[in-house]
Protein backbone atom coordinates (compact mmCIF):
# COMPACT_ATOMS: atom_id res chain seq x y z
CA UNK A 1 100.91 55.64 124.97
CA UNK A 2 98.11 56.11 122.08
CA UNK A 3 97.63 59.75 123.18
CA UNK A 4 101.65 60.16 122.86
CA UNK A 5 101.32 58.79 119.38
CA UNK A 6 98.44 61.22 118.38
CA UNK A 7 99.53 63.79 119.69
CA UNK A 8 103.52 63.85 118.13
CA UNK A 9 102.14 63.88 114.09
CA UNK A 10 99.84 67.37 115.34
CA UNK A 11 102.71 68.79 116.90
CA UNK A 12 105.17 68.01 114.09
CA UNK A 13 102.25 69.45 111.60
CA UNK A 14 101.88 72.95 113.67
CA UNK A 15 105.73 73.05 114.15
CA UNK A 16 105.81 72.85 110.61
CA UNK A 17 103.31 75.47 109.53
CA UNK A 18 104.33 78.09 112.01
CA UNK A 19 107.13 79.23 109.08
CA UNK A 20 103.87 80.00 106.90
CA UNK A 21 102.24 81.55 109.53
CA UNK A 22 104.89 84.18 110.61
CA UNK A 23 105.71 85.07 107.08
CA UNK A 24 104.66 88.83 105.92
CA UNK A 25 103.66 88.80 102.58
CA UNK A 26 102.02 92.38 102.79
CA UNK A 27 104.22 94.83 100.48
CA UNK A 28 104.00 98.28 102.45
CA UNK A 29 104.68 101.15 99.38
CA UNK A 30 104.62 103.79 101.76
CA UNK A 31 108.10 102.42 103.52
CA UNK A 32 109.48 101.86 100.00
CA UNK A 33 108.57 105.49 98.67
CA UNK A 34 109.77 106.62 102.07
CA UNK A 35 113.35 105.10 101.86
CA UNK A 36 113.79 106.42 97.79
CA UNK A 37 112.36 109.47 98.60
CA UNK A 38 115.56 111.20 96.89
CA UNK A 39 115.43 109.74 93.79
CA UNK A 40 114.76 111.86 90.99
CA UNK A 41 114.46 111.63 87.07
CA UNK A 42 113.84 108.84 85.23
CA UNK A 43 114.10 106.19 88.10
CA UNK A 44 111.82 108.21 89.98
CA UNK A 45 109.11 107.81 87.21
CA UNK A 46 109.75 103.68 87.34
CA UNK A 47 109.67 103.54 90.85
CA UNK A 48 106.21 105.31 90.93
CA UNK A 49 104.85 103.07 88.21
CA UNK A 50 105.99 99.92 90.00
CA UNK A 51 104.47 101.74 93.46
CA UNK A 52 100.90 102.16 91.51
CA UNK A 53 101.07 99.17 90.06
CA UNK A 54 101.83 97.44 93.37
CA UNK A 55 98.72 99.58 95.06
CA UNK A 56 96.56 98.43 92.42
CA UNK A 57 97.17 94.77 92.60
CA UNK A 58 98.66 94.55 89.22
CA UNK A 59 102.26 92.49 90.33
CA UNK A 60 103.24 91.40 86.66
CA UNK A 61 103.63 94.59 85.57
CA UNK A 62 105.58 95.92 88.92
CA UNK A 63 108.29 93.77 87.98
CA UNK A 64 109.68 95.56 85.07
CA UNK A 65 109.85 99.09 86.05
CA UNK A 66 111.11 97.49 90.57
CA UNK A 67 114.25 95.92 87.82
CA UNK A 68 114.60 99.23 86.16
CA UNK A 69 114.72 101.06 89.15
CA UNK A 70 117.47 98.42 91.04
CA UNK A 71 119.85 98.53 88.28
CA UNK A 72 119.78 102.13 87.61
CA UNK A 73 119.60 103.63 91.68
CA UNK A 74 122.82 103.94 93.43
CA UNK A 75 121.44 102.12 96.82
CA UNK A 76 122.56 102.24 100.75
CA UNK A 77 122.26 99.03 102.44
CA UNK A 78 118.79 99.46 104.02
CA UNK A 79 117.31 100.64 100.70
CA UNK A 80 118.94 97.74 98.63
CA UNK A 81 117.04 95.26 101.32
CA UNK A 82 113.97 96.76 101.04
CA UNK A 83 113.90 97.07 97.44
CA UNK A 84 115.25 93.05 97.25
CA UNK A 85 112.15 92.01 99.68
CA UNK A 86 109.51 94.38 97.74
CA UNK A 87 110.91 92.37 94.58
CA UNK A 88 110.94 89.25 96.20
CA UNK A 89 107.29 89.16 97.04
CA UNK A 90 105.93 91.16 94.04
CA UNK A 91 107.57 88.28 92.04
CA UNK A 92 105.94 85.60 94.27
CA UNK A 93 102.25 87.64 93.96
CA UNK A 94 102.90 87.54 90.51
CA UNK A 95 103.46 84.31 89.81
CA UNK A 96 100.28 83.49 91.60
CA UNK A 97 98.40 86.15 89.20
CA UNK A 98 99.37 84.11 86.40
């Protein structure tokens, strides 16, 4: 019965980190300058400061030019996801640079 009990609170602990585990917090630039390959102009300027910025570990100041780009890019459906999840976690890296 004692090994029951010592064993539930480590299975309830590994059940519970396995969320943390899984999680990709890598931001691959190469898939996001693959999918807005066709953008041009202006936006395509942003986009490449936000994609050196990213490369060069410098998050905070991603964020301005990834908004830029999102509000001024007409967007498919797979391109609007990727560019929500490479803002998501540039924000979160970000916050942890500060």
């Amino acid at each position: 019965m004692k090994q029951r009990l010592t064993f539930l609170p480590l299975l309830v602990g590994m059940v519970c980190l396995l969320p943390l585990a899984c999680s990709n917090k890598n931001i691959d630039t190469t898939k996001v300058r693959a999918a807005f390959a066709s953008v041009t102009g202006a936006s395509k300027q942003q986009l490449d400061e936000a994609l050196a910025d990213i490369d060069a570990s410098n998050y905070v100041a991603a964020v301005a030019p990834l908004r830029k780009v999102a509000y001024s890019v007409k967007m498919d459906v797979t391109q609007r996801k990727l560019l929500e999840d490479t803002m998501a976690k540039v924000k979160a890296k970000a916050a942890a640079q500060k």
